[in-house]
Each structure stands twice: as C-alpha cells, then as structure tokens.
Protein backbone atom coordinates (compact mmCIF):
# COMPACT_ATOMS: atom_id res chain seq x y z
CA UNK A 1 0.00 0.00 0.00
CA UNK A 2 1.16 3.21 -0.56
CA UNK A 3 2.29 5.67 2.26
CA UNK A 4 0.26 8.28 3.44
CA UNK A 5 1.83 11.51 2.73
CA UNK A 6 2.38 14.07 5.32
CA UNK A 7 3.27 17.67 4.92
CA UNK A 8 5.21 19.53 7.98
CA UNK A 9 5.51 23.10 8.24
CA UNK A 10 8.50 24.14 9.68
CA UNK A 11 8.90 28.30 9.83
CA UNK A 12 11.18 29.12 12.98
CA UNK A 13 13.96 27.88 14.60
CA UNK A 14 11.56 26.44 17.56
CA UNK A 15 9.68 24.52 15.10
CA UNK A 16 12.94 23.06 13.34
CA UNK A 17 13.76 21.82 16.86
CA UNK A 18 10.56 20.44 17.48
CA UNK A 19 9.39 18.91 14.40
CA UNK A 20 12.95 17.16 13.93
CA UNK A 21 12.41 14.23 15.63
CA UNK A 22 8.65 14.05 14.10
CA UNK A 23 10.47 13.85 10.96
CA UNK A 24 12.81 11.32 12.15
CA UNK A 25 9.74 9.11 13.24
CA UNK A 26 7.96 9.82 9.93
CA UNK A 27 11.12 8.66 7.91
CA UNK A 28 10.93 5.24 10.08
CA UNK A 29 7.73 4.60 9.40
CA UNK A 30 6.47 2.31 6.44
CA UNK A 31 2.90 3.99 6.38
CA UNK A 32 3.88 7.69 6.15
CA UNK A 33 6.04 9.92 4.40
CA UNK A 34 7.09 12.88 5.18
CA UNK A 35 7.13 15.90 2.88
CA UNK A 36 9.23 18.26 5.00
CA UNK A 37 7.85 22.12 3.69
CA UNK A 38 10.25 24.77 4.86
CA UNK A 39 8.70 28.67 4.57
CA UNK A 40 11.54 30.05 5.98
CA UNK A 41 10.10 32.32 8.41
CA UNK A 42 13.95 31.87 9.95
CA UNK A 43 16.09 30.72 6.90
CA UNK A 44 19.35 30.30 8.21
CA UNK A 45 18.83 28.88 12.05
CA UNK A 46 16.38 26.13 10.25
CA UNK A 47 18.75 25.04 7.98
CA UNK A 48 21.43 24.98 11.08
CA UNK A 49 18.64 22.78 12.85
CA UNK A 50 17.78 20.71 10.48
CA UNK A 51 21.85 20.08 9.76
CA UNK A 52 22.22 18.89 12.91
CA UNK A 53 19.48 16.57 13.43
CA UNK A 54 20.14 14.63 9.72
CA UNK A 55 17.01 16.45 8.05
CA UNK A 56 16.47 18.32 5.06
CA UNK A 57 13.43 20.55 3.52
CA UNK A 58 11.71 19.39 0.46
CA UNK A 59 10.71 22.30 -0.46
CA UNK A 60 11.74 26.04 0.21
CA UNK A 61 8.38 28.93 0.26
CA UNK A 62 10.86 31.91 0.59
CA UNK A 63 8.23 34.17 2.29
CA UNK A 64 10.56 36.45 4.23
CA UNK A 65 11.10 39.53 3.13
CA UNK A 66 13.48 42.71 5.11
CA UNK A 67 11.25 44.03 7.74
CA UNK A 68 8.17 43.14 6.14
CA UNK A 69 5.08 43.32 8.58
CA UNK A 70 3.05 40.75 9.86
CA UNK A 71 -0.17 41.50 7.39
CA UNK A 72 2.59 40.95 4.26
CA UNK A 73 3.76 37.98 5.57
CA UNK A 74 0.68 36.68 6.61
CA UNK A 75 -0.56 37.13 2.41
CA UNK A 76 2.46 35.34 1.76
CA UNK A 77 2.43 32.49 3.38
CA UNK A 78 -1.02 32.41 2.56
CA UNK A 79 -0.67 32.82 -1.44
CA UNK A 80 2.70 30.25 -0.95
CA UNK A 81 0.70 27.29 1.31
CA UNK A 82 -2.46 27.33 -0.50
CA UNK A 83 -0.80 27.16 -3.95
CA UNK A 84 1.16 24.49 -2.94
CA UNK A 85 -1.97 22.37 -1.16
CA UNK A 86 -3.60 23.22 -4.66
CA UNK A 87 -0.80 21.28 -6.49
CA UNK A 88 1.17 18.88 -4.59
CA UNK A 89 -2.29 16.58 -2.90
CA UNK A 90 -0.85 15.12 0.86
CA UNK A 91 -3.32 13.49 2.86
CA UNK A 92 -2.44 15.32 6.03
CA UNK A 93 -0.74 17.97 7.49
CA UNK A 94 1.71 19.26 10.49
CA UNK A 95 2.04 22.17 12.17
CA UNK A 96 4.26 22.98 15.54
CA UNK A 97 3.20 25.34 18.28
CA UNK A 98 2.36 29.21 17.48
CA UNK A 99 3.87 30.88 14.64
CA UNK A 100 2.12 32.66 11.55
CA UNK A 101 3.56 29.84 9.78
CA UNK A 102 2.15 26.86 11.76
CA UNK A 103 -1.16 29.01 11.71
CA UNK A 104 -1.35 29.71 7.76
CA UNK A 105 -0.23 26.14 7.45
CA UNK A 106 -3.22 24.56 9.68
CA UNK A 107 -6.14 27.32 7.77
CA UNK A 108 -4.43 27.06 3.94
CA UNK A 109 -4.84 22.97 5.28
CA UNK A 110 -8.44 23.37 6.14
CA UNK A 111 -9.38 25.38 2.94
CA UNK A 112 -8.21 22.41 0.98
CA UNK A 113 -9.87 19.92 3.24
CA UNK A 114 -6.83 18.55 4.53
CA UNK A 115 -6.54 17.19 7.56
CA UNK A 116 -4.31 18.88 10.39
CA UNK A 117 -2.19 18.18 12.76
CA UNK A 118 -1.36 20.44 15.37
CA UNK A 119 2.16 19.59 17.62
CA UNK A 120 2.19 21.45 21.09
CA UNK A 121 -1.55 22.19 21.49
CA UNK A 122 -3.78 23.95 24.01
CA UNK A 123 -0.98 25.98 25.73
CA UNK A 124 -2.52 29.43 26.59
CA UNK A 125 -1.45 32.76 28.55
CA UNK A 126 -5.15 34.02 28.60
CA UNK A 127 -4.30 37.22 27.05
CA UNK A 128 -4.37 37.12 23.12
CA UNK A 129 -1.76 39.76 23.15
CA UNK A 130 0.46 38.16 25.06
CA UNK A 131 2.21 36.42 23.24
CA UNK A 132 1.32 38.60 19.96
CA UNK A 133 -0.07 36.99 17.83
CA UNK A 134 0.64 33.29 18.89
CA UNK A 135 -1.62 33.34 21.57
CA UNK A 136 -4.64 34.03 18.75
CA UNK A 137 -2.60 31.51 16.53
CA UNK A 138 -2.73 28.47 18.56
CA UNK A 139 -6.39 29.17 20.00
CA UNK A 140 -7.90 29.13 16.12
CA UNK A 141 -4.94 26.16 15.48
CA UNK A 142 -7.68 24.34 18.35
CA UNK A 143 -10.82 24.64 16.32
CA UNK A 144 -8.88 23.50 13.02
CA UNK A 145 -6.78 20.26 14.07
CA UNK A 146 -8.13 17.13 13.39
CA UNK A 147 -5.68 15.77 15.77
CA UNK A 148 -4.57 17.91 18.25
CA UNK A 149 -1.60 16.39 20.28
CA UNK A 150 -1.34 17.98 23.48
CA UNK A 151 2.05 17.91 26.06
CA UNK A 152 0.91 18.19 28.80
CA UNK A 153 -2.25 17.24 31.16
CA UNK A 154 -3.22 21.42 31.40
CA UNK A 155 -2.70 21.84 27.90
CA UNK A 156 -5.31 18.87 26.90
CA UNK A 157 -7.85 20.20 29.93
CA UNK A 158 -7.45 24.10 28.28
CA UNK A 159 -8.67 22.48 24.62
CA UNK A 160 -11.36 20.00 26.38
CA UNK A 161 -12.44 23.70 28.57
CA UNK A 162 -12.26 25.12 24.93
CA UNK A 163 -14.70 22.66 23.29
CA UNK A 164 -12.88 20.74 21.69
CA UNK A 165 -14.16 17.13 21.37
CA UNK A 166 -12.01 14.44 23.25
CA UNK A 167 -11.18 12.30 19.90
CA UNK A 168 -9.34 15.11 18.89
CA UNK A 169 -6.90 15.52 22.11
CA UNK A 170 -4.14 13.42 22.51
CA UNK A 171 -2.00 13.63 25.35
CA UNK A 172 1.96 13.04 24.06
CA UNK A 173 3.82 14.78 25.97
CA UNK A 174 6.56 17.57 24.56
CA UNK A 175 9.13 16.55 21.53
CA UNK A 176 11.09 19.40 22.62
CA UNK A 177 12.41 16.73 25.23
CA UNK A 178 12.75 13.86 22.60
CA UNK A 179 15.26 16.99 20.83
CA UNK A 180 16.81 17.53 23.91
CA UNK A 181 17.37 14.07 24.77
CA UNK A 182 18.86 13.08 21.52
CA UNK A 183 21.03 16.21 21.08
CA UNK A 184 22.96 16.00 24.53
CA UNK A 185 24.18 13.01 24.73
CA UNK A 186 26.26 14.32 21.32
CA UNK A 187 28.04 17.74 22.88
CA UNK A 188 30.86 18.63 24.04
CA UNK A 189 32.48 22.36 25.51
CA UNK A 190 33.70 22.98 22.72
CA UNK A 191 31.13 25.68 21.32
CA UNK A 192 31.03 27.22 24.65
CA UNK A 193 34.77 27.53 25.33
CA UNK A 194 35.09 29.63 21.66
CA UNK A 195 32.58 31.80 22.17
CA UNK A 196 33.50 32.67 25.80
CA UNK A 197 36.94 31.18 26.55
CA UNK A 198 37.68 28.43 29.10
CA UNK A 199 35.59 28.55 32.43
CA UNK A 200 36.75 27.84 35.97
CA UNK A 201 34.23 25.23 37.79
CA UNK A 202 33.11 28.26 39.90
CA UNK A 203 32.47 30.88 37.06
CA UNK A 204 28.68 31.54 36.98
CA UNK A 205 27.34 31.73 33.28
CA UNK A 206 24.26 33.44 32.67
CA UNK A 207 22.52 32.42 29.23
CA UNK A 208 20.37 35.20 27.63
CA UNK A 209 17.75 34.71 24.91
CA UNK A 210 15.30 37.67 24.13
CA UNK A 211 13.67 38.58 20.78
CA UNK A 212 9.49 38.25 21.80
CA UNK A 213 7.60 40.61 19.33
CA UNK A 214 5.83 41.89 21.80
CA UNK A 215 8.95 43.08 24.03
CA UNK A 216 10.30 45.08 21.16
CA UNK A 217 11.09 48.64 21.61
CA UNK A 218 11.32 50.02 25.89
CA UNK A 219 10.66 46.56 26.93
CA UNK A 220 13.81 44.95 25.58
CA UNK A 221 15.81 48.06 26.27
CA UNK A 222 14.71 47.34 30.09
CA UNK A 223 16.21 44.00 29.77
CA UNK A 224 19.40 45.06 28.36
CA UNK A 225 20.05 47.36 31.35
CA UNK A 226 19.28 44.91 33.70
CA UNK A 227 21.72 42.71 32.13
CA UNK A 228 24.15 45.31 31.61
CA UNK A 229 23.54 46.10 35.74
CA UNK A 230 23.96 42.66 36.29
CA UNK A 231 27.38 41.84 35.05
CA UNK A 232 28.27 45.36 36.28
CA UNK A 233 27.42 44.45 40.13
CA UNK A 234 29.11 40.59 39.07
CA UNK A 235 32.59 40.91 37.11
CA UNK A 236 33.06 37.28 38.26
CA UNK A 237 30.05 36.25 35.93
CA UNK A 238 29.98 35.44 32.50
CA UNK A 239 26.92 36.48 30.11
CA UNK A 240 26.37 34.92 27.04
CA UNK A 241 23.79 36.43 24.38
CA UNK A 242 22.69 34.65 21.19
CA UNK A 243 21.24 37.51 19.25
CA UNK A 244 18.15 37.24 17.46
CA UNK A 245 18.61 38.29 13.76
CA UNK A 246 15.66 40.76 13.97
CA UNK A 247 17.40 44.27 13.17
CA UNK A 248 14.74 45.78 16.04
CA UNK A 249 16.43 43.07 18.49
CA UNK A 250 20.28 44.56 18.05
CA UNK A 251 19.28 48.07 17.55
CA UNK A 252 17.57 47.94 21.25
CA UNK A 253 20.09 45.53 22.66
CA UNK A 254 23.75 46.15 21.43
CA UNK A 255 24.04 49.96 22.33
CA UNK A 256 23.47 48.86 26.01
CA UNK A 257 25.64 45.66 26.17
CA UNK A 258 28.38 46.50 23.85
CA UNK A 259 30.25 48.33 26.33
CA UNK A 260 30.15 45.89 28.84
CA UNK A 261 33.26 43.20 29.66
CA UNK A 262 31.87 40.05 30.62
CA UNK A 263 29.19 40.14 28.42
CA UNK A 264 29.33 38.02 24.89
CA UNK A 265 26.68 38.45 22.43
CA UNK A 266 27.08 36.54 19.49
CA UNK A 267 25.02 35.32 16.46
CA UNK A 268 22.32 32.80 17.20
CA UNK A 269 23.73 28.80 17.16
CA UNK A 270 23.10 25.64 16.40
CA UNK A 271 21.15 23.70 18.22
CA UNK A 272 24.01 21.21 19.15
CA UNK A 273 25.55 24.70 20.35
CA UNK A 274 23.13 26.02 22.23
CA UNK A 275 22.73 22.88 24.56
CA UNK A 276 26.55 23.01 25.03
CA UNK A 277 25.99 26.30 26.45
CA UNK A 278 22.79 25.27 28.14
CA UNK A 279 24.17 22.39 30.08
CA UNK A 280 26.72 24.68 31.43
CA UNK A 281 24.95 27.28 32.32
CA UNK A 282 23.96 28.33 36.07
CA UNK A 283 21.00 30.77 35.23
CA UNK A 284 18.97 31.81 32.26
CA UNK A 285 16.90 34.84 30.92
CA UNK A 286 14.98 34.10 28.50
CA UNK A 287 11.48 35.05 26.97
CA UNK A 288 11.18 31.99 25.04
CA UNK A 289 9.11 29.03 25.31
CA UNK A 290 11.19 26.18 24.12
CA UNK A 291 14.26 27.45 26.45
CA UNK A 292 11.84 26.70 29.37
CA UNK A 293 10.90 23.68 28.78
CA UNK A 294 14.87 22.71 27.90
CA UNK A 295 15.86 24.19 31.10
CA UNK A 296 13.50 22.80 32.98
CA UNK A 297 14.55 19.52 31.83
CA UNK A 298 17.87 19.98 32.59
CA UNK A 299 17.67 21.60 36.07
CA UNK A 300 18.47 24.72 35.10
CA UNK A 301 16.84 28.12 36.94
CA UNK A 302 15.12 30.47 34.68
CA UNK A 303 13.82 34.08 34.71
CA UNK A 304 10.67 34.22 32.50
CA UNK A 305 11.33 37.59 30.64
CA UNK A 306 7.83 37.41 30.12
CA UNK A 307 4.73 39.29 32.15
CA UNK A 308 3.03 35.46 31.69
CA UNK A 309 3.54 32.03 30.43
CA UNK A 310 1.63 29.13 29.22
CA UNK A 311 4.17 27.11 30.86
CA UNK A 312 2.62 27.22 34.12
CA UNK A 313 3.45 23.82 35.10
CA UNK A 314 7.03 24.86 35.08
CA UNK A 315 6.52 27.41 37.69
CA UNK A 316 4.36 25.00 39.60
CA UNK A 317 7.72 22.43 39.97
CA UNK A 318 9.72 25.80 40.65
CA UNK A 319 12.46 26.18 38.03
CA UNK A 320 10.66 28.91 36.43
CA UNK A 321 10.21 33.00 37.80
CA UNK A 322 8.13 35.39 36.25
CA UNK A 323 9.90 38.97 35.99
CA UNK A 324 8.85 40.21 33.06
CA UNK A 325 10.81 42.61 31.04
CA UNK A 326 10.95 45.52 34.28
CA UNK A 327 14.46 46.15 35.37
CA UNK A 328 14.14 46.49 39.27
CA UNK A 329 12.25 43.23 38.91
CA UNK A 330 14.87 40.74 36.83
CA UNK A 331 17.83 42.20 38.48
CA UNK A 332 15.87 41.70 42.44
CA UNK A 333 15.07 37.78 41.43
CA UNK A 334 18.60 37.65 39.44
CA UNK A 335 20.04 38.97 43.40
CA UNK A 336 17.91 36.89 45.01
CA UNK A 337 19.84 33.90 43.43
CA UNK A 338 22.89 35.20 43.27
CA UNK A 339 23.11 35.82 47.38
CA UNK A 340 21.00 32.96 48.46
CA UNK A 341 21.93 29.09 48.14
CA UNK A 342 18.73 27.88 49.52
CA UNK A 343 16.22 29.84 46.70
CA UNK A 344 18.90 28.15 43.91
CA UNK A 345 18.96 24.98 44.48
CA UNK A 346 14.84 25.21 45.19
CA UNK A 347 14.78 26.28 41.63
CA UNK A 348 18.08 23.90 40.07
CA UNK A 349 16.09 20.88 39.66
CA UNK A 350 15.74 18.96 36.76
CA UNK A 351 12.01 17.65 36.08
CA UNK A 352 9.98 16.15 33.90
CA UNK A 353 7.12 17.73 33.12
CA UNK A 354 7.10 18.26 30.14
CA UNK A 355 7.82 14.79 28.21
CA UNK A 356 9.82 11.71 29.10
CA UNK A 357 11.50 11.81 25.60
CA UNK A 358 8.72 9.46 23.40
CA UNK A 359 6.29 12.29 22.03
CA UNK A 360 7.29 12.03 18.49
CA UNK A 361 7.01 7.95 18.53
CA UNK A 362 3.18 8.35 19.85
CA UNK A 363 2.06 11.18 17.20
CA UNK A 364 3.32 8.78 14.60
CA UNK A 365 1.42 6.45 16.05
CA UNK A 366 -1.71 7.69 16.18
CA UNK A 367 -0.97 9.46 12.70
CA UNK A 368 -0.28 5.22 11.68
CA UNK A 369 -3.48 4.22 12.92
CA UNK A 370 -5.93 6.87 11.65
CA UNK A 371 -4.71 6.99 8.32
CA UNK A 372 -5.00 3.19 7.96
C-alpha cells in the first residue's frame, strides 16, 4: 500500500527543533512519508537545525522579506501554502506550536480539506496579546486540528475547557524533550569555550535569549540594562547572548551591552551549540518558550522575561520565575539567586514535566493508525 503523505511546516527555529524528531519518526515509518515544507520564516537557524538533526526541507516557500510586517507575511504564506496544497495533494498535514507559519499552514490545510495536525496544542497565557499573535494563533490552530496532540495534562484540559471534542486531544507529551534528549548526549564544551573562553568550575554563566515581538522597543531596552547592571554588580560572571537576527532586536540591545566586559553576544547557534551552552549554564533569561521547557529539563533556573507564560506547570515544579521585562524586577530575582543558596537549588532541579522523551514515537502512532 502506498504511504500516506504528510506535509510539515516548519517556519522558525523552535519549530525546526521540534518537528525534527517528528520527521525522524515519519522517515521510520512504512505507512507515512514525510514531505518536509520549509517557509523560511527563519532561513538560516532552520537550515542549522535541520543540519544537525540529519534532516532536510523538500521544499523552500521563501516568504521572508526585510522588515516586512506581519499582514505581508501573513498574504504570503497564505498565497505560498495554498498554492502548494492546490498542487502537490498530501493526505495530512503538520504544524508545531504558534507561529504565523504553523497558523497559515493549519487554515491554507483546512481550505483544501486537509486534515491537520497540530504539535504542542492547548498551551494558553489568557491574554491574546500576550504572546502577539501566537496566543490568537494556537487558540484558532484548536478549532482547526483534526488531531490535536497535546504535552501536557493542562494543555489537553485548556482544549477539552475550549470545546474541543475528546477524539481530537491526545495527550503526548513535549518533543522538545525527545530533541533535547537526543542532542545532549552528542556535545561537548567545545562551542562554549570559543565563544566565551575556558571557564573555571566556579564561574557563573548566565545564558540570555530575548527577541518576543511583543517586548520590542522600551521593553527589551529594560532587559538590556538589567543585564548590563547585572554583570556590572558581578565581574566574576559570564553572560552569554545569542542575538536574534531581527534588526529591532540589536538596535535595542547592542548599544546597552556593547560596552560591557563580561558580556558576549554573538550570532544565534546551532542547536548542538546552544545545549553546550545550556548544560553549562547556572542561570537563564529568557522570553522563550522552548528554552523553558529545555531548562526545565535539565535543572536549570530560569527568569521568565515574560509578564506570563503558558508554561505554568514549570513554575508550579519551581524552576521557572516570572519577571517580566521591568528592570528592578529581573535584576531583584537575578540577586535573590545570586546571594542565596537555599532559593537556587529550590529552583536547580531537573524535572519532567514536560515529556519523558517518546512524544514524536506516539504522534506517529496515532498518525499510523488513523490513516490506515
């Protein structure tokens, strides 16, 4: 019989990461075939990602454009997805998560009748601009997915609370963990010892990531002085910034952390990088979602640069603080830490909440079964 073809979306970096071992699965399987789709919402870092974990794209939208806005690349994505739906037939499709891209991919899906997908369900902040737009993305991903393949227990009881019927929820758990899992075991210090030199066992590193749309602008200048106040008050700690491409990112950012010593900002890495960097690291900042549930995993304290989450279970188990992206706040917390043994190693514990490392193996499962 002939496999069941299945388009995935990937658009972002986050999506690379958590779609790769998806694809992996899919490529295992003698029912299904992947058709990997690539929009390139982030063109370089998903090529990076997809290097590292053995995957390529089948096909390439090109959709980004220099500081286009969100309505242009909304039409473009559109325009792209549906024409390709309307000429290359797949009997089901993938999105990850939040993006424009996973959201254009899940409604250009629908208009063609095509069964969807959606990876990471049912997370929600309760504020649809917060994050802007994914938090309006994934709530209209809810009504759309045939299958909607939840990772945790509150993200399944936000879709059931949502109305959406119970065949539709699966409970899988996170493939950001089954990423994680697979990429660690294959790092070394290497990456972190170029970008920041070699570290005594006692030198704190503080990872930064930072690039939220709706932090642009005062916000993210706020969290560059706090940094910048931070490794001015600690000349003992190291602070390592991947910088997000966006042009709006480094024009906030760089003014206020170029001048400062012991702070490295750097282009954004690999994924095989990052978790070098990661692993070693004693505290994180970082307004993204994926870096919470990594850092969670790996008993590593972070500071939510974020006024909410949808992550809630990870403040629940305690290795995630909400500061938001005020000044006095971050640096108090980052103090806090810094001064008191106790409140770190409350927070410095690994857990699993979010997966145990098998998500990918049970959406191909169920993706075998109903497809029959």
């Amino acid at each position: 019989m002939k496999p069941a073809r299945i388009a995935v979306i990937v658009g972002t970096r986050p999506e690379a990461i958590k779609l790769a071992p998806v694809i992996r699965e899919l490529q295992r399987s003698r029912r299904l075939q992947p058709l990997t789709i690539s929009t390139s919402q982030h063109k370089q870092m998903v090529r990076q990602i997809f290097h590292d974990f053995g995957v390529r794209a089948d096909a390439d939208l090109d959709v980004m454009r220099p500081r286009q806005t969100l309505s242009e690349l909304s039409s473009r994505l559109a325009l792209s997805l549906g024409n390709f739906f309307g000429h290359d037939r797949v009997d089901a499709v993938l999105v990850q998560g939040d993006t424009t891209s996973a959201f254009f991919g899940g409604l250009c899906a629908f208009y063609h009748k095509i069964p969807v997908g959606h990876v990471e369900a049912g997370l929600r902040s309760g504020d649809i601009y917060s994050p802007f737009p994914e938090e309006m993305n994934r709530s209209l991903l809810g009504r759309v997915a045939t299958w909607n393949f939840a990772p945790t227990a509150r993200a399944a009881a936000n879709l059931r609370r949502e109305g959406v019927p119970a065949r539709r929820i699966h409970m899988t758990g996170n493939t950001v963990v089954d990423a994680l899992q697979w990429m660690i075991r294959r790092v070394n210090d290497a990456p972190l010892r170029r970008l920041v030199g070699k570290l005594s066992r006692s030198t704190k590193l503080v990872l930064v990531t930072c690039h939220r749309r709706e932090s642009l602008g005062a916000p993210m200048v706020a969290v560059a002085g706090a940094i910048a106040t931070l490794a001015r008050e600690n000349p003992g700690l190291v602070v390592l910034f991947p910088i997000h491409p966006n042009p709006a990112v480094r024009e906030a950012m760089m003014p206020i952390l170029k001048p400062c010593p012991n702070v490295s900002v750097c282009e954004p890495l690999n994924y095989s990088d990052f978790l070098a960097c990661l692993r070693r690291a004693w505290l994180v900042l970082s307004d993204s979602g994926g870096v919470q549930e990594e850092a969670t995993a790996l008993g590593k304290p972070v500071l939510v640069l974020r006024e909410v989450t949808e992550r809630t279970e990870g403040i629940k188990a305690g290795a995630l603080q909400l500061t938001g992206t005020n000044k006095a706040r971050i640096l108090r917390a980052a103090r806090r830490l810094l001064r008191d043994a106790a409140a770190y190693r409350n927070m410095a514990k690994a857990s699993k909440i979010f997966g145990d490392g098998r998500a990918a193996r049970r959406i191909v499962s169920i993706l075998e079964h109903d497809l029959r």
